[in-house]
Protein backbone atom coordinates (compact mmCIF):
# COMPACT_ATOMS: atom_id res chain seq x y z
CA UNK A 1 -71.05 -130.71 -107.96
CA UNK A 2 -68.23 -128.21 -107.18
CA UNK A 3 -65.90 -130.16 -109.50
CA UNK A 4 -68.42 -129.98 -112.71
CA UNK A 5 -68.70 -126.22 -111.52
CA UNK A 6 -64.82 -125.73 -112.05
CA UNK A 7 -65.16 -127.60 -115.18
CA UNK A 8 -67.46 -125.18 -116.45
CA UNK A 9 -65.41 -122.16 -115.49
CA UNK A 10 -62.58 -123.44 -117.78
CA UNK A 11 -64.53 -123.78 -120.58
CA UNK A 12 -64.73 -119.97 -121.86
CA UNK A 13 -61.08 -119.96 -121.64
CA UNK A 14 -60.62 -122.40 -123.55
CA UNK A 15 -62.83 -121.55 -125.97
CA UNK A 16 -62.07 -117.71 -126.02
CA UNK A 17 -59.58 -118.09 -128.66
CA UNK A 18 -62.06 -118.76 -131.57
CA UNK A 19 -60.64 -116.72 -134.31
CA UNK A 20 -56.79 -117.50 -133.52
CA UNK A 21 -54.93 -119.68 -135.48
CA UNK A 22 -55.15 -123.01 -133.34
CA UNK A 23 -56.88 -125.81 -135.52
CA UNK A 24 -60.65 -125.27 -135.92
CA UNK A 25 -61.16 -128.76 -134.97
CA UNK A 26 -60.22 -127.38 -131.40
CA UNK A 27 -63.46 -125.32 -131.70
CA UNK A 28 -65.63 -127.85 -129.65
CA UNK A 29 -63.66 -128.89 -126.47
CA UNK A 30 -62.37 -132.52 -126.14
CA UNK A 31 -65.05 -135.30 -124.77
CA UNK A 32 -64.15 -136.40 -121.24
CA UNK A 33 -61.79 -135.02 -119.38
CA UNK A 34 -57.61 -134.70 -120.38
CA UNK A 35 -55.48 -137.61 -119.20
CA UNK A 36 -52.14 -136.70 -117.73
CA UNK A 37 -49.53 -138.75 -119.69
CA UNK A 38 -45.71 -138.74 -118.58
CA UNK A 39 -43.08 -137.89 -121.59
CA UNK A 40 -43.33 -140.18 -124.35
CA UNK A 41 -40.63 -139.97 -127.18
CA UNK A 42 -41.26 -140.83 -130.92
CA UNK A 43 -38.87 -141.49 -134.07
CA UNK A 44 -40.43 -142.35 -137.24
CA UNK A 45 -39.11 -142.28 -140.71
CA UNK A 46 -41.60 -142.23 -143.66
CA UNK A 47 -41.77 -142.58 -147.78
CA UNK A 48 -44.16 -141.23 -150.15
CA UNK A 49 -45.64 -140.98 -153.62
CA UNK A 50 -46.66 -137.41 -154.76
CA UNK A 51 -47.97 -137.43 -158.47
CA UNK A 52 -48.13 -133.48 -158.41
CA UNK A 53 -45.86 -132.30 -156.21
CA UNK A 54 -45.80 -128.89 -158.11
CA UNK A 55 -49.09 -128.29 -157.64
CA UNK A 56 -49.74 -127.63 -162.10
CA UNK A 57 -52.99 -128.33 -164.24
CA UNK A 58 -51.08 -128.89 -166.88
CA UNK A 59 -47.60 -130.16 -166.16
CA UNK A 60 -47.83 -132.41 -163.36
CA UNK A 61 -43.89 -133.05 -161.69
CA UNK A 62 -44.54 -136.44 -160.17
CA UNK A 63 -41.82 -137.42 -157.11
CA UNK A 64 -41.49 -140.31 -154.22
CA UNK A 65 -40.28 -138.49 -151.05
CA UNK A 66 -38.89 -139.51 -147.64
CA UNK A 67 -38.48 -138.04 -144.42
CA UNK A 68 -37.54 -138.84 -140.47
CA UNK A 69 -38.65 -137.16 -137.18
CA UNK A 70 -38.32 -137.10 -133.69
CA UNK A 71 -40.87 -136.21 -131.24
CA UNK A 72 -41.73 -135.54 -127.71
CA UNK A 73 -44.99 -134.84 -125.51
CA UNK A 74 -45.64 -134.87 -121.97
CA UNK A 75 -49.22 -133.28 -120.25
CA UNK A 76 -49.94 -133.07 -116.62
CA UNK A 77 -53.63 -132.04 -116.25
CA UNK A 78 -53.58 -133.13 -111.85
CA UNK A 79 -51.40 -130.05 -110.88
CA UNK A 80 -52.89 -127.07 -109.82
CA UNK A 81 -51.13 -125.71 -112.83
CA UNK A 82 -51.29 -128.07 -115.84
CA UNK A 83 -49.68 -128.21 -118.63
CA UNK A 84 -48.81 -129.73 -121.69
CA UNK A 85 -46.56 -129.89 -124.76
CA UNK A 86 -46.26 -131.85 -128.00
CA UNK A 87 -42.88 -131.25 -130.46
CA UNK A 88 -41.70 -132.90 -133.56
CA UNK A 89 -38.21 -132.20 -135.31
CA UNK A 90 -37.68 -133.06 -139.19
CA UNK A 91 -37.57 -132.74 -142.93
CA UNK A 92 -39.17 -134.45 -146.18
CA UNK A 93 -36.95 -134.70 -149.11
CA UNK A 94 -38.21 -134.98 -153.04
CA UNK A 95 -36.61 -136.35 -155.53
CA UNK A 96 -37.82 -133.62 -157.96
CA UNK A 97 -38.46 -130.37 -156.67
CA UNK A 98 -41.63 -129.32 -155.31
CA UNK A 99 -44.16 -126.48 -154.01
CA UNK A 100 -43.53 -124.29 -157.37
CA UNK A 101 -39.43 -124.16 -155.68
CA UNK A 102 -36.49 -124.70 -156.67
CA UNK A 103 -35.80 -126.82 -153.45
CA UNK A 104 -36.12 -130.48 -152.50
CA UNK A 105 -35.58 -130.00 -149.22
CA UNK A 106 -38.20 -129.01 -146.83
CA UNK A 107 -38.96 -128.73 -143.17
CA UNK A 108 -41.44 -130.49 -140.82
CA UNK A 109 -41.29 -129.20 -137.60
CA UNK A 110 -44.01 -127.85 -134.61
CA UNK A 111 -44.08 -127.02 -131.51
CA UNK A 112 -47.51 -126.34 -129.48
CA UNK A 113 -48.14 -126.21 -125.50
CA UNK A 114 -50.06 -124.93 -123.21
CA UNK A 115 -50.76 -123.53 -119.67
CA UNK A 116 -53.52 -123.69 -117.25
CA UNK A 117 -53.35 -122.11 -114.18
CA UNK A 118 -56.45 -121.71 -111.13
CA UNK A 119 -56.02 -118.57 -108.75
CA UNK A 120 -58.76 -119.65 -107.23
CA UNK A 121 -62.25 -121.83 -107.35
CA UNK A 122 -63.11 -118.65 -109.59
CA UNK A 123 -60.73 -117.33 -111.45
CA UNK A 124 -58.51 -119.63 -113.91
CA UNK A 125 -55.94 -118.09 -116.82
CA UNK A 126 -54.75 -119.91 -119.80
CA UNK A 127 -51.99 -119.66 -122.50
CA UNK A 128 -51.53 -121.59 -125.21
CA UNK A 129 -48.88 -121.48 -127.99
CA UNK A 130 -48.35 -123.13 -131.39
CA UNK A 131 -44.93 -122.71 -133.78
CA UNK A 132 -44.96 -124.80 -137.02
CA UNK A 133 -42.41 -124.14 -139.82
CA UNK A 134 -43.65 -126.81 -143.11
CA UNK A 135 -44.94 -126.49 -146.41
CA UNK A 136 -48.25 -128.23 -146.62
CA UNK A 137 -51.03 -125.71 -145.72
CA UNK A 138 -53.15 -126.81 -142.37
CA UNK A 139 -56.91 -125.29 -143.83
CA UNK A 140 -58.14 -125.68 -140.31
CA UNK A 141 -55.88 -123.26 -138.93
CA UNK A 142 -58.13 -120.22 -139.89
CA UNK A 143 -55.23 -118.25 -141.82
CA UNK A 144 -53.80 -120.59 -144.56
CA UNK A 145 -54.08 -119.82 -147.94
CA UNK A 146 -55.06 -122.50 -150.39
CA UNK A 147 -51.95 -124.52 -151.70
CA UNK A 148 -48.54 -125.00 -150.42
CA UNK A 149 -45.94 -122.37 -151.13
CA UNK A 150 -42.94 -123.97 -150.19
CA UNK A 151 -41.93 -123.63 -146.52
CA UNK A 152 -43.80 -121.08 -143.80
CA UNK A 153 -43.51 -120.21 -139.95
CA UNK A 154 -46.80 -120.02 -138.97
CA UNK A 155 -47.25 -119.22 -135.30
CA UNK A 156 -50.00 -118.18 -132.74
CA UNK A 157 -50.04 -117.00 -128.90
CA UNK A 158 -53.38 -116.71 -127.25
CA UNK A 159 -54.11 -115.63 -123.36
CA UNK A 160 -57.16 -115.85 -121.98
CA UNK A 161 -58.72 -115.13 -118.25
CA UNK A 162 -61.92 -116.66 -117.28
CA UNK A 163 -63.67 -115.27 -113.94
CA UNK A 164 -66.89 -116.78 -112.19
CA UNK A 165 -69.63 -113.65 -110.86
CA UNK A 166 -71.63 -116.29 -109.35
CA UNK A 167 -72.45 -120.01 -110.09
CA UNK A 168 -74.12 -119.05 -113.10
CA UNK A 169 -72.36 -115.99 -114.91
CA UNK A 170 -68.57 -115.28 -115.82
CA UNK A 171 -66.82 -113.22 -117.58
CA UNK A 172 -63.66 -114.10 -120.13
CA UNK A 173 -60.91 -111.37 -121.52
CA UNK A 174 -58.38 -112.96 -123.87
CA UNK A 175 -56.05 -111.44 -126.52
CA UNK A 176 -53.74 -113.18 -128.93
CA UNK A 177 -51.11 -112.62 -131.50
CA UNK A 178 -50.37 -114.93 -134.63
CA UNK A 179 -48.78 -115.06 -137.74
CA UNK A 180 -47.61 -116.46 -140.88
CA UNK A 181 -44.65 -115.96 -143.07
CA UNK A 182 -42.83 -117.47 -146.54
CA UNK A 183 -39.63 -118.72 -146.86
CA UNK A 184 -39.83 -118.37 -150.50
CA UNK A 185 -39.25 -114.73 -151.60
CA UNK A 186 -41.73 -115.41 -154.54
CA UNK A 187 -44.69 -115.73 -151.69
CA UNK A 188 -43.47 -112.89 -149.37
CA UNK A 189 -46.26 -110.56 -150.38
CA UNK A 190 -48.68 -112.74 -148.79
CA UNK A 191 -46.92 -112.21 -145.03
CA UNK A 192 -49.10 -111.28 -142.25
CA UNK A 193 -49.57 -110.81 -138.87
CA UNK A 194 -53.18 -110.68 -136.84
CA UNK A 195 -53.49 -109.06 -133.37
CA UNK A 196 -56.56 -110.24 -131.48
CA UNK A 197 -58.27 -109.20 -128.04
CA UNK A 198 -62.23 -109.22 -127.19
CA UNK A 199 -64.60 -109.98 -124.22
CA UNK A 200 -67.41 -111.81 -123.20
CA UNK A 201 -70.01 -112.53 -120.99
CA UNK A 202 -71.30 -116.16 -120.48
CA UNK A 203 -74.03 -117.59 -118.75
CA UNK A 204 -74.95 -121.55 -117.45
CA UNK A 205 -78.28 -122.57 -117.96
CA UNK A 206 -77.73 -126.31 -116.94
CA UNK A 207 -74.58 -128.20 -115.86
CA UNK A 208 -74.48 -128.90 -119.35
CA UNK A 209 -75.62 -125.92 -121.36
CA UNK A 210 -74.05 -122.07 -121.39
CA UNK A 211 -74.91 -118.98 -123.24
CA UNK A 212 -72.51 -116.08 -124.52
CA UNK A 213 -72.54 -112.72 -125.53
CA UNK A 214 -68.56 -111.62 -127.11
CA UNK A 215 -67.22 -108.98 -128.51
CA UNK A 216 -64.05 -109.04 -130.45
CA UNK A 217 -61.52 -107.51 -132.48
CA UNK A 218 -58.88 -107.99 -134.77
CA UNK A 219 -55.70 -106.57 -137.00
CA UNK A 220 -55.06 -108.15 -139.92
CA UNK A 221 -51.82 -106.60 -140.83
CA UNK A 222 -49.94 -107.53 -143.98
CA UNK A 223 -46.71 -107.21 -145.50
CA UNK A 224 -45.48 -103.14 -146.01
CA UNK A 225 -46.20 -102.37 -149.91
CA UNK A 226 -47.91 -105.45 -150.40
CA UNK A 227 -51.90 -104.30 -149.94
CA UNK A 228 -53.96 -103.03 -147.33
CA UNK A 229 -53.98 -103.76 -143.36
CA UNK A 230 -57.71 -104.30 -142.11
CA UNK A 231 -59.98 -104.18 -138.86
CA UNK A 232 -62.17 -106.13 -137.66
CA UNK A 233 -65.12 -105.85 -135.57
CA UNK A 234 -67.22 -109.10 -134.26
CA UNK A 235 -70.29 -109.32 -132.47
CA UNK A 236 -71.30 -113.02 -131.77
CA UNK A 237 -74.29 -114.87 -129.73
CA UNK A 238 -72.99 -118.77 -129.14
CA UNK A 239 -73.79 -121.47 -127.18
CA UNK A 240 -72.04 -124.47 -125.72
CA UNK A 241 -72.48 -127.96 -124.79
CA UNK A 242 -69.41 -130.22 -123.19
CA UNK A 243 -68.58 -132.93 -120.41
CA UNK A 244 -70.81 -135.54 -121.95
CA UNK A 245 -69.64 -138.40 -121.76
CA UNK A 246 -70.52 -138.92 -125.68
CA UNK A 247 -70.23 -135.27 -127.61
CA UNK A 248 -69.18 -131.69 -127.12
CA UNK A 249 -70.44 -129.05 -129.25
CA UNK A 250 -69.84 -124.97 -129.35
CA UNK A 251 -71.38 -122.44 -132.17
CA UNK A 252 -71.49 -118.74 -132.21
CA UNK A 253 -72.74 -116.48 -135.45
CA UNK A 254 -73.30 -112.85 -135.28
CA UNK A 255 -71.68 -109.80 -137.59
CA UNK A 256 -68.26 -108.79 -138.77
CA UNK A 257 -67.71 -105.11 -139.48
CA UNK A 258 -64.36 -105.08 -141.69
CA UNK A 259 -62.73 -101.67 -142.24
CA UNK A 260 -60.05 -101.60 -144.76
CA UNK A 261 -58.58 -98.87 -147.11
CA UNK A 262 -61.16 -96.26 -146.30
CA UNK A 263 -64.33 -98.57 -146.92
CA UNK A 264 -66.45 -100.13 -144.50
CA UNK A 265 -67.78 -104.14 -145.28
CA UNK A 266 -70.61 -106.06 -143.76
CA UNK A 267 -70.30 -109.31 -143.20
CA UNK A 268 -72.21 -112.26 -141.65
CA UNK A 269 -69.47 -114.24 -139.21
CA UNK A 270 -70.39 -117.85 -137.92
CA UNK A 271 -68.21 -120.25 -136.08
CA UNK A 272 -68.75 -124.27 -135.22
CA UNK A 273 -67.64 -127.32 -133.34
CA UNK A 274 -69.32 -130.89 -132.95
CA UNK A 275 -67.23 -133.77 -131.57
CA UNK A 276 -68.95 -137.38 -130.37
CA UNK A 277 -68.55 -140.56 -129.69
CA UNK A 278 -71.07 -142.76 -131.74
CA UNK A 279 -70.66 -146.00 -131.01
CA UNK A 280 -67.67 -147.97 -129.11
CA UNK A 281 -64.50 -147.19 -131.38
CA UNK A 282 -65.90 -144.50 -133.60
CA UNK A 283 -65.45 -140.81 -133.08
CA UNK A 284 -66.13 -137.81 -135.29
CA UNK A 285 -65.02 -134.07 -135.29
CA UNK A 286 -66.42 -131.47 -137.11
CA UNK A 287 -65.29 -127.90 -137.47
CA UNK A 288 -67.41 -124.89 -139.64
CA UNK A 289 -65.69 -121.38 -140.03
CA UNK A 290 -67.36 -118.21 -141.91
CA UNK A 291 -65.16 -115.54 -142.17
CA UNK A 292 -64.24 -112.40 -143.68
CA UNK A 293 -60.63 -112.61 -144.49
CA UNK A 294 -57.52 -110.93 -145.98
CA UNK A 295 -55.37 -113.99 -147.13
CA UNK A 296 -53.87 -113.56 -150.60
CA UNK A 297 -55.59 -110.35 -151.76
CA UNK A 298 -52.87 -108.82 -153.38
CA UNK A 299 -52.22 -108.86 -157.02
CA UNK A 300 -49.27 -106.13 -157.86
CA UNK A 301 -49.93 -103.20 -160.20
CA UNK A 302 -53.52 -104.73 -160.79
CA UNK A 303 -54.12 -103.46 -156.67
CA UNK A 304 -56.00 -105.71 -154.07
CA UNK A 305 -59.19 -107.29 -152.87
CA UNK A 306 -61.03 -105.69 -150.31
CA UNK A 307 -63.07 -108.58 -149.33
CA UNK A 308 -62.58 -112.05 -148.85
CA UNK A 309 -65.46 -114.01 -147.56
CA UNK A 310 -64.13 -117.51 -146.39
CA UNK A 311 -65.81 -120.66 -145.62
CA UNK A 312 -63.89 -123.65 -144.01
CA UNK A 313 -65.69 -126.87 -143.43
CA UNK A 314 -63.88 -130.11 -142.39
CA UNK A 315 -64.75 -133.26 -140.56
CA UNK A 316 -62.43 -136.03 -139.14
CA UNK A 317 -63.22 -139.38 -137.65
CA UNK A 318 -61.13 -143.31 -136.38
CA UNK A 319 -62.84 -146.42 -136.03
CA UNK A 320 -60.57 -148.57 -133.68
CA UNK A 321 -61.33 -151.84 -134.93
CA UNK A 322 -59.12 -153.79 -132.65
CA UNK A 323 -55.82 -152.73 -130.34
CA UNK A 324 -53.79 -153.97 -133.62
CA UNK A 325 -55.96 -151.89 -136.06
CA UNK A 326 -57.77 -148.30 -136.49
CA UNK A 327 -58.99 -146.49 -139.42
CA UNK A 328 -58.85 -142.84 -140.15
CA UNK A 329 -60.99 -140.77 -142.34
CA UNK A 330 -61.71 -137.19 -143.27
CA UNK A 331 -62.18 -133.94 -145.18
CA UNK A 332 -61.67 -130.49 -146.23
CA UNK A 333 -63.13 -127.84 -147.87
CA UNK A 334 -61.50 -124.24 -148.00
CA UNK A 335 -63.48 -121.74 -150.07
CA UNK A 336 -63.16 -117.83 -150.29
CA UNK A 337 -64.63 -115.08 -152.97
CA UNK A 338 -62.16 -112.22 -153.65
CA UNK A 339 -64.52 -108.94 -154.27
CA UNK A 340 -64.69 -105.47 -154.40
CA UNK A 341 -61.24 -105.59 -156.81
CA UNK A 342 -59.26 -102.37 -157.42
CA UNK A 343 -58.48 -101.29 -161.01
CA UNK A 344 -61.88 -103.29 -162.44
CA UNK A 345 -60.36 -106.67 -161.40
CA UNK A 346 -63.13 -108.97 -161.57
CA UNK A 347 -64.35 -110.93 -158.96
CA UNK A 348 -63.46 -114.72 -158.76
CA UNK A 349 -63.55 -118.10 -156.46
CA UNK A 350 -61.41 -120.26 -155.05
CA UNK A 351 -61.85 -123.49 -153.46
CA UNK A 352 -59.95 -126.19 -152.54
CA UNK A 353 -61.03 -129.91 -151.42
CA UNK A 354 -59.13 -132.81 -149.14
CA UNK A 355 -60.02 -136.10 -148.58
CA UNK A 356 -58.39 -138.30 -146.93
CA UNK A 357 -57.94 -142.39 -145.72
CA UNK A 358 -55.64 -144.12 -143.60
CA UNK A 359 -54.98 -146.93 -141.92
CA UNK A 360 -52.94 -147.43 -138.60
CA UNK A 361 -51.32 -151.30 -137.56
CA UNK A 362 -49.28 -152.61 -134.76
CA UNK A 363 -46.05 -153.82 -136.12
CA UNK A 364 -44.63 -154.64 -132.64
CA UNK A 365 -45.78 -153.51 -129.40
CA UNK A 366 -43.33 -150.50 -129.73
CA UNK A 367 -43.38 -149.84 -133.59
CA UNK A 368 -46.69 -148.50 -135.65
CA UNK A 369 -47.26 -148.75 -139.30
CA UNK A 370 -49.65 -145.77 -141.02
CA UNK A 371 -50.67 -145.86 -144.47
CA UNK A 372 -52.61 -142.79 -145.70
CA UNK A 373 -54.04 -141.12 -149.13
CA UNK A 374 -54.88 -138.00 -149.76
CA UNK A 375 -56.26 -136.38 -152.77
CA UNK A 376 -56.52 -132.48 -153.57
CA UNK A 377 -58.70 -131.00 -156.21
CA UNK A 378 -57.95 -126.91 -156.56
CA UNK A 379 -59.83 -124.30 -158.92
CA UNK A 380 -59.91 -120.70 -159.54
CA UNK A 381 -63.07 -119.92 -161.91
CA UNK A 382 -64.16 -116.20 -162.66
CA UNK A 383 -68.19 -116.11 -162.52
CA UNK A 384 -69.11 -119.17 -165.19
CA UNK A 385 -65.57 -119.24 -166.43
CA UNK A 386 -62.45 -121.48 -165.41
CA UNK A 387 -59.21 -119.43 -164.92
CA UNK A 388 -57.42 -122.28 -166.00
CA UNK A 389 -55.68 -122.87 -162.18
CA UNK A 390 -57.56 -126.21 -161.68
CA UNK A 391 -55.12 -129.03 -160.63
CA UNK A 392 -55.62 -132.61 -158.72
CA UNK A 393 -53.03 -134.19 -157.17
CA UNK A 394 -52.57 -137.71 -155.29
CA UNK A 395 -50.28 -138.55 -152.25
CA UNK A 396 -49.63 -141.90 -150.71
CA UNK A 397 -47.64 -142.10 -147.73
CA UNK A 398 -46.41 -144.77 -145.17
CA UNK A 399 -44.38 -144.38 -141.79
CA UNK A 400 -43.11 -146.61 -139.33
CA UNK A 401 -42.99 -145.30 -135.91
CA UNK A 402 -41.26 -146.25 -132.69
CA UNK A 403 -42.11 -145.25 -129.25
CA UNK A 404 -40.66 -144.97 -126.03
């Protein structure tokens, strides 16, 4: 009993960091319980067919790429403190240039780790930290905008503190600071920074089932010159379900109060997680973001966007059909509506879509093959009118990886 009681007090803090940008898909907290794992190294080298690597509607630059890495991870979850780490180091090369750049070199590395420490059977703090500096947009991370603009440092640093009243209520604090930033000077006006902090009160109605009330804020703040800083006020209900054996789920909606260049915008705000194990071998995650954004809202002497309304939607899932085989599968959907445009700019859409397939094989019992393919459809349309930004584009990838 007193060990599903701790489990429960380390649940708001590790779910207090909704609206940073750690992947969405970490929204609902892992089935079962973390298994400690001592450092594992990885090298893998992969090639690729990209028939749009520019990203055009209308004059497609089609490339086969390569790359190498080498990564670590290591995760100790017995320790009074526990922690955990995962790194890779490396770089993709094109044989035409790519990402709208005049480069063909490009980075793929990330770091992410994390920190959880137990004062006491009541009160537990966590940090966690992610540094990625790629291309390819991650639309689960809450902040991306919708295409790859050659490479970007995208980073985020969230604390939180999670404190037990009684056996029932607790209270979390937790505050956070990410960012993201271009390497390409062309895409510097859409740097930004976000500052984050809030509260909230939960409360466990079943071993199973908790309730909370949060409060939040946060500072979108953007490139000097290059449009308007904003900030953001959240009031959320939610409710969570974990330590199934079989599925974890957490969802929260409520209001979002943005205040930016002198006007004040009313938004709903709604935030979800679902993960489960249907049968033996098959697992699905979902993620579900509504938000009120301020992600590429600048557009020169024309002025800015005010509003952004963004809705991210994504699923994920792997069928292990046998110790030698597992299949991957998943989706992606990234849509936002720029309003309330300065200088009579009219209002438009943007969306973006992701599929994607793969397949992973033993090719010795150190070395893993993984086949995937994704495809992207992208399109900008102004009410019932195209804006002529629609492209589709088509990767195939495999990689060999060793570990030890």
């Amino acid at each position: 009993m007193r060990s599903v009681f701790l489990k429960g007090l380390c649940l708001p803090a590790l779910l207090a960091g909704e609206a940073l940008a750690m992947s969405l898909y970490d929204t609902a907290p892992a089935i079962g319980l973390p298994v400690s794992q001592a450092v594992k190294y990885t090298l893998s080298a992969r090639v690729g067919y990209d028939d749009n690597s520019n990203h055009s509607s209308s004059h497609k630059s089609p490339s086969v790429y390569t790359g190498a890495n080498f990564g670590a991870s290591y995760a100790d979850y017995e320790s009074t403190t526990k922690t955990h780490y995962n790194m890779s180091l490396g770089a993709t090369y094109y044989f035409k240039r790519a990402y709208s750049t005049n480069h063909k070199w490009f980075s793929n590395n990330h770091l992410g780790g994390g920190i959880s420490h137990s004062f006491s059977d009541r009160c537990t703090y966590s940090l966690n930290a992610s540094l990625r500096y790629q291309p390819e947009p991650d639309y689960s991370n809450g902040i991306s905008a919708s295409r790859a603009q050659g490479d970007c440092f995208n980073w985020s640093l969230s604390n939180a503190v999670t404190r037990s009243i009684d056996t029932r209520w607790s209270w979390t604090l937790n505050a956070s600071y990410s960012g993201n930033y271009y390497a390409e000077r062309a895409y510097e006006y859409d740097d930004r920074q976000y500052i984050h902090g809030g509260a909230s009160l939960n409360v466990k109605t079943s071993e199973l089932v908790s309730y909370n009330l949060s409060l939040r804020y946060r500072k979108d703040l953007k490139k000097s010159g290059y449009g308007y800083n904003s900030d953001n006020f959240y009031a959320t209900l939610g409710t969570s379900r974990s330590l199934t054996p079989y599925s974890s789920m957490n969802a929260s909606a409520g209001v979002q109060q943005k205040v930016i260049h002198r006007e004040k915008i009313w938004t709903p705000t709604a935030r979800v997680g679902y993960n489960r194990k249907v049968i033996e071998g098959l697992s699905i995650n979902l993620y579900g973001s509504l938000d009120n954004e301020n992600v590429d809202t600048y557009r020169g002497s024309f002025g800015s966007y005010l509003s952004n309304p963004s809705l991210r939607v994504g699923f994920s899932g792997s069928y292990t059909w046998s110790p030698d085989l597992s299949l991957t599968f998943g989706c992606s959907y990234y849509t936002s509506e720029y309003t309330r445009g300065e200088g009579g700019m009219r209002s438009y859409n943007r969306y973006t879509i992701t599929p994607t397939l793969g397949a992973s094989f033993r090719i010795t019992d150190k070395i893993r093959g993984v086949i995937s393919y994704t495809h992207t459809i992208s399109n900008s349309s102004y009410g019932y009118y195209r804006s002529g930004n629609k492209y589709h584009r088509n990767n195939v990838v495999f990689s060999a990886t060793y570990t030890f």
